[in-house]
C-alpha atoms as a PDB file:
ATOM      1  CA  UNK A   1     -11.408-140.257-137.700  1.00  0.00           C
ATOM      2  CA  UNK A   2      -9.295-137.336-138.950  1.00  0.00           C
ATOM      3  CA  UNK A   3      -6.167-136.537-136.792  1.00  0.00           C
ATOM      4  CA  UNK A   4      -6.082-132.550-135.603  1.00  0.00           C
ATOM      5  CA  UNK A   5      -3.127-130.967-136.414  1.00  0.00           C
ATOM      6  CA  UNK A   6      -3.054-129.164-133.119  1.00  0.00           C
ATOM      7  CA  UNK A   7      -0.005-131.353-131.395  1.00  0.00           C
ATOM      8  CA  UNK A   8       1.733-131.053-134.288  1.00  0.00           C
ATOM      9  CA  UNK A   9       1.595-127.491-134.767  1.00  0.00           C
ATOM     10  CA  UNK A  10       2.207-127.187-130.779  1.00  0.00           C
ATOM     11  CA  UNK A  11       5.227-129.255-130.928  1.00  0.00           C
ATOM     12  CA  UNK A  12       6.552-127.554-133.505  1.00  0.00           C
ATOM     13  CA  UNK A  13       6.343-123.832-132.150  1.00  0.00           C
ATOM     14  CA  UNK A  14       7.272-125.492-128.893  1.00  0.00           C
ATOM     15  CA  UNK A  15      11.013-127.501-130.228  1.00  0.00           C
ATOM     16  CA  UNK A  16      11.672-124.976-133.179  1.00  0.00           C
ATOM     17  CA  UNK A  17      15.465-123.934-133.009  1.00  0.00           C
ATOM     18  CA  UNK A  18      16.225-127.180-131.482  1.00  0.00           C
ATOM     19  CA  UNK A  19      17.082-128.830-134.066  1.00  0.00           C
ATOM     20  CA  UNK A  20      20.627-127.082-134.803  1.00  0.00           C
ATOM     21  CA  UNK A  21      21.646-125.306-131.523  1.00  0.00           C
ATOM     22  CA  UNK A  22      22.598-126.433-128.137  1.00  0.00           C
ATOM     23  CA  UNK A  23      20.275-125.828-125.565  1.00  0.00           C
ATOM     24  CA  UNK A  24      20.596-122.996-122.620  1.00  0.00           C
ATOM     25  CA  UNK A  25      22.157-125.243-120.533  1.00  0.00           C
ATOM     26  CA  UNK A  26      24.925-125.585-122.753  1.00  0.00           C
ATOM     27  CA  UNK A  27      23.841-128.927-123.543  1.00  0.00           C
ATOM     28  CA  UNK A  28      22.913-130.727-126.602  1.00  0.00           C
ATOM     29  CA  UNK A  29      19.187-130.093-128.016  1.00  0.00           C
ATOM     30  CA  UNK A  30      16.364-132.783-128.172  1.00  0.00           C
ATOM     31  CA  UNK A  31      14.176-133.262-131.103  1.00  0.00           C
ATOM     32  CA  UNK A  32      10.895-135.259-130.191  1.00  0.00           C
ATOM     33  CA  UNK A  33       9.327-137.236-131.834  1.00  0.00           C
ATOM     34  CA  UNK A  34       5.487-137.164-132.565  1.00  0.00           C
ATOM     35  CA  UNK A  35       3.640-140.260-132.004  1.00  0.00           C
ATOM     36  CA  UNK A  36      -0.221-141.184-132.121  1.00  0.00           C
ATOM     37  CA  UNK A  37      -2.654-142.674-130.027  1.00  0.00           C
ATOM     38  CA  UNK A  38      -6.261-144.059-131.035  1.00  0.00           C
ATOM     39  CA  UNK A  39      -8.824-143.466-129.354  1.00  0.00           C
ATOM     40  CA  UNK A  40     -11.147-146.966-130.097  1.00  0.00           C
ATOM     41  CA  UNK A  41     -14.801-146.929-128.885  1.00  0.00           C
ATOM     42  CA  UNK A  42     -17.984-146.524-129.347  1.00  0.00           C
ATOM     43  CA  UNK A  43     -20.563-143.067-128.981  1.00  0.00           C
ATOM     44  CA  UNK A  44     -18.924-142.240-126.078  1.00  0.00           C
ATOM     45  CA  UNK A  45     -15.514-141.784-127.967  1.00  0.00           C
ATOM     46  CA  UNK A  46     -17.067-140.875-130.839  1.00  0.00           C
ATOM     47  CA  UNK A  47     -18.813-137.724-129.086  1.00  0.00           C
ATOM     48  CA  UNK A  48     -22.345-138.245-130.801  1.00  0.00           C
ATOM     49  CA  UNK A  49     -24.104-135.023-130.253  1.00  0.00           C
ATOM     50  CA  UNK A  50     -20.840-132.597-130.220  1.00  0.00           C
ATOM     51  CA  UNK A  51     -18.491-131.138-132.607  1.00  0.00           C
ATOM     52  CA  UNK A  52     -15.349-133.206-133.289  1.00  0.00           C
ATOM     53  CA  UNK A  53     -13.214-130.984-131.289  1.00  0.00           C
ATOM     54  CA  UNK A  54     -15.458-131.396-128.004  1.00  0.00           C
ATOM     55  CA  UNK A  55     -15.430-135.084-127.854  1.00  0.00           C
ATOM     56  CA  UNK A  56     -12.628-136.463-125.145  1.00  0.00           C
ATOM     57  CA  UNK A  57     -10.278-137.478-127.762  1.00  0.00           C
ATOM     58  CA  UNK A  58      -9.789-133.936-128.905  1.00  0.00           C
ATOM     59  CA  UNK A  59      -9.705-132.908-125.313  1.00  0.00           C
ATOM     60  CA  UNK A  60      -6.848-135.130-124.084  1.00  0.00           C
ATOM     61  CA  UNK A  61      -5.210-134.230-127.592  1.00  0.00           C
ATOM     62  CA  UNK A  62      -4.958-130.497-126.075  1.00  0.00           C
ATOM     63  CA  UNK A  63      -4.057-131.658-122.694  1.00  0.00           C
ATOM     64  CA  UNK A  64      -0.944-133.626-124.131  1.00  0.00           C
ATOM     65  CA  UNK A  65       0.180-130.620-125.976  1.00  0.00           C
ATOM     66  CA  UNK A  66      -0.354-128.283-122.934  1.00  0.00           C
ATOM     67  CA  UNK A  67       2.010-130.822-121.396  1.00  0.00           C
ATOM     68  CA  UNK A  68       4.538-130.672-123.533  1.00  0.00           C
ATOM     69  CA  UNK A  69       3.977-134.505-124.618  1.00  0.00           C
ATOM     70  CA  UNK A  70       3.839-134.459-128.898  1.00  0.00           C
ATOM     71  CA  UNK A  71       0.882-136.755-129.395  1.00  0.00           C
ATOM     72  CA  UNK A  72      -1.573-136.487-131.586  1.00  0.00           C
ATOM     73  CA  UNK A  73      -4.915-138.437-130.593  1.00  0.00           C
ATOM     74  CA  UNK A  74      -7.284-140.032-133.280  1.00  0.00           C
ATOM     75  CA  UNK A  75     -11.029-140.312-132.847  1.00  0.00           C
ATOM     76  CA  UNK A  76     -11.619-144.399-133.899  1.00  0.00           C
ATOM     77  CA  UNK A  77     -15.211-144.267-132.020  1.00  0.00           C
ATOM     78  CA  UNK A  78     -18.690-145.196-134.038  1.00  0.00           C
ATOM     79  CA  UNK A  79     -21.720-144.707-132.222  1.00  0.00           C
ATOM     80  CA  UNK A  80     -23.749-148.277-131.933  1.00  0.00           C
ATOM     81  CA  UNK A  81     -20.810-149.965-131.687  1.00  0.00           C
ATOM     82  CA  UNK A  82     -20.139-153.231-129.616  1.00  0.00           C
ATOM     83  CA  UNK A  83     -16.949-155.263-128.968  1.00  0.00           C
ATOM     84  CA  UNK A  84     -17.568-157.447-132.055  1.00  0.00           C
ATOM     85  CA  UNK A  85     -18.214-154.764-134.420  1.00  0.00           C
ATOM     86  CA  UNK A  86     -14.963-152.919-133.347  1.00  0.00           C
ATOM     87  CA  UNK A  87     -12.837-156.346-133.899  1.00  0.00           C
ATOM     88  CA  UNK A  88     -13.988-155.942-137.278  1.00  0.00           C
ATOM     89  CA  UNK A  89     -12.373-152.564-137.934  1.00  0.00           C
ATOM     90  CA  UNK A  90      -9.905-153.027-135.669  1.00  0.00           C
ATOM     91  CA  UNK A  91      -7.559-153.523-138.643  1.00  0.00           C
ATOM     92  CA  UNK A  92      -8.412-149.814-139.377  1.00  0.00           C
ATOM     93  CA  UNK A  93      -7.358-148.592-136.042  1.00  0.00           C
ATOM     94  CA  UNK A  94      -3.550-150.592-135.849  1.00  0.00           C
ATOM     95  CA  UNK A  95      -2.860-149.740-139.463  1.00  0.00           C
ATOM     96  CA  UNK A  96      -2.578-146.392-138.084  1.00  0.00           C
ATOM     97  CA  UNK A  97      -0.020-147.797-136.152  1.00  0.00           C
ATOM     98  CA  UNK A  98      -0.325-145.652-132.728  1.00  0.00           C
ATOM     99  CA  UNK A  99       2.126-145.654-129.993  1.00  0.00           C
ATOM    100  CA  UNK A 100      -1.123-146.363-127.049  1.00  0.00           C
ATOM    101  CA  UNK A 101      -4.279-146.829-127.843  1.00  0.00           C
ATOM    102  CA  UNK A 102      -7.155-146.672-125.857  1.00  0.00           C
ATOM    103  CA  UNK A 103      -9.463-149.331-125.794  1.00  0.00           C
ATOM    104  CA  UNK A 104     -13.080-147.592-124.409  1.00  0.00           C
ATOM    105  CA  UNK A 105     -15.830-150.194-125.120  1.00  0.00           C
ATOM    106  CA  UNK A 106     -18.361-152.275-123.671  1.00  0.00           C
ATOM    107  CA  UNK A 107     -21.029-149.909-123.032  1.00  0.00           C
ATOM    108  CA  UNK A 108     -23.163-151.516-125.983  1.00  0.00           C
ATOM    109  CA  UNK A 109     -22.815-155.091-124.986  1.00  0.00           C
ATOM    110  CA  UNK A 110     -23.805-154.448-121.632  1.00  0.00           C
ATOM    111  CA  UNK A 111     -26.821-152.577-122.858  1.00  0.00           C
ATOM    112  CA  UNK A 112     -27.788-155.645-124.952  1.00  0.00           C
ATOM    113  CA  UNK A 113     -26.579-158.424-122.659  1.00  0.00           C
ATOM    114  CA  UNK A 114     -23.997-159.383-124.969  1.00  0.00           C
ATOM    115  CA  UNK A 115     -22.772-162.457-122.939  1.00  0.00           C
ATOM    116  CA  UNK A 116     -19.677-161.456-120.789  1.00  0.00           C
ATOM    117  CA  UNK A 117     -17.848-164.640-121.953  1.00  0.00           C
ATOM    118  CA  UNK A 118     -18.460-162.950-125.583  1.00  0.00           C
ATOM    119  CA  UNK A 119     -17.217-159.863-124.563  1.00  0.00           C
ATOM    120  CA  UNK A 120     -14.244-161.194-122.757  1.00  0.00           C
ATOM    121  CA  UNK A 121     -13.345-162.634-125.768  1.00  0.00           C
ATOM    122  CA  UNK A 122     -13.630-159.728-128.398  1.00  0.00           C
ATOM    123  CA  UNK A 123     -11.604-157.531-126.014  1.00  0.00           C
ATOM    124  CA  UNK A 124      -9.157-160.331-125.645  1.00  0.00           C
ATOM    125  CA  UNK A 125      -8.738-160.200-129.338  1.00  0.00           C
ATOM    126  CA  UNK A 126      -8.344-156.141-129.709  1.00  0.00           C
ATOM    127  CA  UNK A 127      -5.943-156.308-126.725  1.00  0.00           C
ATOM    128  CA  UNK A 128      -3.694-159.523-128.146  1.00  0.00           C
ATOM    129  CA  UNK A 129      -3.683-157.833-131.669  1.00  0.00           C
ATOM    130  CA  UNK A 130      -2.395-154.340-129.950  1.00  0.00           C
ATOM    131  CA  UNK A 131       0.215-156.017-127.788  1.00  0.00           C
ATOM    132  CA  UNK A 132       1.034-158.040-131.114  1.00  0.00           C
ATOM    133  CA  UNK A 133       1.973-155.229-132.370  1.00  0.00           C
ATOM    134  CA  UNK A 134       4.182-153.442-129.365  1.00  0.00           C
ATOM    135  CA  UNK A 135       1.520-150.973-128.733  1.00  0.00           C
ATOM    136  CA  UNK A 136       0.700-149.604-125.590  1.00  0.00           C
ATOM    137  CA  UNK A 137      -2.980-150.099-124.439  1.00  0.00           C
ATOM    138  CA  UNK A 138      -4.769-147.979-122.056  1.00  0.00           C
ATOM    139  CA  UNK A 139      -7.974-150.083-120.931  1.00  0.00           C
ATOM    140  CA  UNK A 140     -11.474-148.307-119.627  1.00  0.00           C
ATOM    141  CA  UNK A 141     -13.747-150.087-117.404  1.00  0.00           C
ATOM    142  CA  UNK A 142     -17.311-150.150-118.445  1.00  0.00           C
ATOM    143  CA  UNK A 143     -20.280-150.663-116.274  1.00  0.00           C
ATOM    144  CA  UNK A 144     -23.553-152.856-116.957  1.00  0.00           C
ATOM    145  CA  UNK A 145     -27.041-151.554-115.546  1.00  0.00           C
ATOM    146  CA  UNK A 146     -28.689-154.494-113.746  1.00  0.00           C
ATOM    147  CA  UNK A 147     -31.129-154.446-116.848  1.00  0.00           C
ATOM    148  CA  UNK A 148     -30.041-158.023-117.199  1.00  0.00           C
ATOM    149  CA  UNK A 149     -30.067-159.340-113.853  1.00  0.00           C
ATOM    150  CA  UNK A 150     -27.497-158.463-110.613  1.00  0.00           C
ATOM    151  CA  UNK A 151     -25.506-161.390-111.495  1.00  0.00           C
ATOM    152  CA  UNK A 152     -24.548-160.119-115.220  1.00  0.00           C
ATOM    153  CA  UNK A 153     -24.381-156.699-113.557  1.00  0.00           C
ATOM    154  CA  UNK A 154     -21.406-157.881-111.309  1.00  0.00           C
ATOM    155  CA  UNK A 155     -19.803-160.702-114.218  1.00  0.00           C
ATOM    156  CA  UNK A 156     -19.205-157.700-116.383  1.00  0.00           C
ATOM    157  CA  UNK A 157     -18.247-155.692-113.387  1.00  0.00           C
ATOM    158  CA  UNK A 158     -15.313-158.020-112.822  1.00  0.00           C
ATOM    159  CA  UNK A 159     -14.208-158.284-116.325  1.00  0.00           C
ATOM    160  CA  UNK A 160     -12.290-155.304-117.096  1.00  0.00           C
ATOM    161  CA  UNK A 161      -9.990-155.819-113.837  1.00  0.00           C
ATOM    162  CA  UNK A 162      -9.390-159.624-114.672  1.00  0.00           C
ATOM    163  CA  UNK A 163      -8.067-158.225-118.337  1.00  0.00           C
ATOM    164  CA  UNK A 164      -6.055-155.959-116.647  1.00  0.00           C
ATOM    165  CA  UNK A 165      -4.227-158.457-114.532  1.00  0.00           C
ATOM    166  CA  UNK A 166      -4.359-161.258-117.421  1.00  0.00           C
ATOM    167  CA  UNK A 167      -2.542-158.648-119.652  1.00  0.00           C
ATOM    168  CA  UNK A 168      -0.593-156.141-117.477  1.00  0.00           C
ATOM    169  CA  UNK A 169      -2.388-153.483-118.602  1.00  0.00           C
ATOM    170  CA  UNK A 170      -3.346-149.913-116.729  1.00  0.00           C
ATOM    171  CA  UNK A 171      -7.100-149.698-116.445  1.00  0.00           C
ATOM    172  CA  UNK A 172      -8.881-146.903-115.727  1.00  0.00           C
ATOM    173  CA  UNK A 173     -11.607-148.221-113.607  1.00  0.00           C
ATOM    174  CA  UNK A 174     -14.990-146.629-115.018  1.00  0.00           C
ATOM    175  CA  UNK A 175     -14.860-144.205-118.087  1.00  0.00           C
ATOM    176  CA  UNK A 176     -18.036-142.628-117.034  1.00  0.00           C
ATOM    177  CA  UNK A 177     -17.234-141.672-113.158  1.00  0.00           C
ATOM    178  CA  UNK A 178     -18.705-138.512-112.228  1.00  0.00           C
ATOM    179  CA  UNK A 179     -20.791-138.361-115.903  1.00  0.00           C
ATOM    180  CA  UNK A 180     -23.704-140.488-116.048  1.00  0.00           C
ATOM    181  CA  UNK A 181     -26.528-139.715-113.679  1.00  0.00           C
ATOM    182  CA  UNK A 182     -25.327-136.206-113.737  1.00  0.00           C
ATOM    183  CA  UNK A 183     -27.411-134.263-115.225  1.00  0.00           C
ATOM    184  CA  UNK A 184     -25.006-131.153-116.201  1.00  0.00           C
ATOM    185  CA  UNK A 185     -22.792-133.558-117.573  1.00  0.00           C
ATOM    186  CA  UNK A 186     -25.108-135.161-120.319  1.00  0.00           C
ATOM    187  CA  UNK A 187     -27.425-134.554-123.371  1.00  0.00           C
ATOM    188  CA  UNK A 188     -30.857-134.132-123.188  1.00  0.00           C
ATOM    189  CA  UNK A 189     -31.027-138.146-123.759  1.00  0.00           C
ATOM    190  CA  UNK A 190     -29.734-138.049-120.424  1.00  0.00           C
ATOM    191  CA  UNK A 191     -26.922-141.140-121.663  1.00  0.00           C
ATOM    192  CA  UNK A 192     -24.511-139.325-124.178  1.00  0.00           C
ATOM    193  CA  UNK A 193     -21.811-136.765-122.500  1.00  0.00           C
ATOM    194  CA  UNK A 194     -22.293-133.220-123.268  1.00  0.00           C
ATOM    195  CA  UNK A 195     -19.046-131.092-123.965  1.00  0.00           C
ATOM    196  CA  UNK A 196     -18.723-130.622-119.920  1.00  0.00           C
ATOM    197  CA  UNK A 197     -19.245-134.620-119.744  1.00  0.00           C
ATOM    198  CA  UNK A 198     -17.031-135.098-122.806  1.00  0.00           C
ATOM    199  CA  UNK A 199     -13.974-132.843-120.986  1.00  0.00           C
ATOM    200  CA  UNK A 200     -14.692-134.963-117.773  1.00  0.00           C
ATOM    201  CA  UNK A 201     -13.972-138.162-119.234  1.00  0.00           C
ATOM    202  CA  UNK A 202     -10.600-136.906-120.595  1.00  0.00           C
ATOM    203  CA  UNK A 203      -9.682-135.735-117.192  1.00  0.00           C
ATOM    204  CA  UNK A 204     -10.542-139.118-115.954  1.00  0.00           C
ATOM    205  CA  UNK A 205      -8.545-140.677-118.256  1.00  0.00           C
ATOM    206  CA  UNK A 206      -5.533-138.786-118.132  1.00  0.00           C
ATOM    207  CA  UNK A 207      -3.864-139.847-114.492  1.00  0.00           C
ATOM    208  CA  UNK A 208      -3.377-143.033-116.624  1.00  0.00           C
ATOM    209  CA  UNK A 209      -2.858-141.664-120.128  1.00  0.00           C
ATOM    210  CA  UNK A 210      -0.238-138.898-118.862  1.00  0.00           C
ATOM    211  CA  UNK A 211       2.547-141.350-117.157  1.00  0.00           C
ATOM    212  CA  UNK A 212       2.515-143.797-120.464  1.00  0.00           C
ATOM    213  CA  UNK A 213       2.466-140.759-122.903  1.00  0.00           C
ATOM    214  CA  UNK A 214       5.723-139.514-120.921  1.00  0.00           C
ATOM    215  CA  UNK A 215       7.231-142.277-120.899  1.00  0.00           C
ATOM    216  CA  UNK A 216       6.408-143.215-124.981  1.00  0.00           C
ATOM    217  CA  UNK A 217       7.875-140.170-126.172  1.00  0.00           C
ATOM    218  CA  UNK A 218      11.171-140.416-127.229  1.00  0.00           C
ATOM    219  CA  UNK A 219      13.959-138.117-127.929  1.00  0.00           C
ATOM    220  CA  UNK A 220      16.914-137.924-129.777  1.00  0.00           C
ATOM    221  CA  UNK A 221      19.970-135.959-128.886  1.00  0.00           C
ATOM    222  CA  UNK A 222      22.058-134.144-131.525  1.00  0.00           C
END
């Protein structure tokens, strides 16, 4: 759960000078302001199998500072991990007291049938808590194999869009698109993402990270 320093040192090489000078333009300089974003899952966010810096949180850190945006992104995934157990450390995760945070999980409960009243109500809580707290939250749909029966398969299927409506809230519709069942993008367990798979869920997150990023970041005109 240890923040890179990358954005930082990105943002800094990228705004030094501004800080006392006018810009080209002959305008005033900007100074922006680095924020933070938590990444909260489970393995999948945590990158179980991979170095720190190839699991997607790392990845979408670089791709925010290769857009200019001065985020940095913090890794709040534990492998194992279901909606209830993250409620318990959520605490953890707002304390760090990020501008977005993404909200990745479900993958666990649908694995174990974790009822998807149950589940509803554990992301309710991370969600409410977030929003409490004027931070941004980036949702990620999660899928359920029909291990439990078609009719779970489809409840938990329709759960991450009605918490998207109920709370306004950008979803991306399945973290894993294009990763699972392919077998160049995962580990030889044939579930976790390997660094390809990893790098693909970042790029399928970020059409819906990027536009709240850009907007989040604030400057300040001197």
């Amino acid at each position: 759960m240890r923040a890179s320093c990358l954005t930082a040192i990105v943002a800094a090489a990228t705004f030094s000078g501004c800080t006392d000078s006018v810009s080209a333009a002959g305008g005033p300089s900007q100074i922006f302001e680095p924020r933070t974003i938590v990444a909260f899952g489970d393995s999948l966010t945590a990158g179980k199998g991979l170095e720190e810096d190839a699991a997607y949180p790392a990845v979408l850190e670089r791709m925010l500072a290769s857009a200019g945006l001065p985020f940095s992104v913090k890794n709040y995934g534990v492998s194992g991990d279901t909606s209830a157990d993250a409620v318990k450390r959520l605490d953890r995760a707002l304390a760090e007291m990020p501008a977005i945070i993404i909200v990745a999980l479900g993958a666990n409960d649908g694995l174990r049938g974790v009822s998807v009243p149950e589940v509803r109500k554990n992301l309710e809580t991370i969600i409410e808590a977030a929003q409490g707290r004027d931070i941004t939250v980036l949702l990620c749909g999660m899928e359920a194999l029909p291990i439990n029966g078609w009719e779970y398969t489809l409840e938990f299927h329709r759960l991450f869009p009605a918490l998207a409506e109920k709370y306004d809230l950008p979803l991306v519709p399945f973290l894993l698109n294009g990763v699972i069942g392919n077998p160049r993008m995962v580990q030889e367990d044939h579930v976790h993402p390997n660094a390809a798979g990893a790098a693909e869920i970042a790029r399928t997150i970020w059409p819906y990270l990027q536009p709240l990023a850009a907007r989040i970041a604030k400057t300040v005109t001197i």
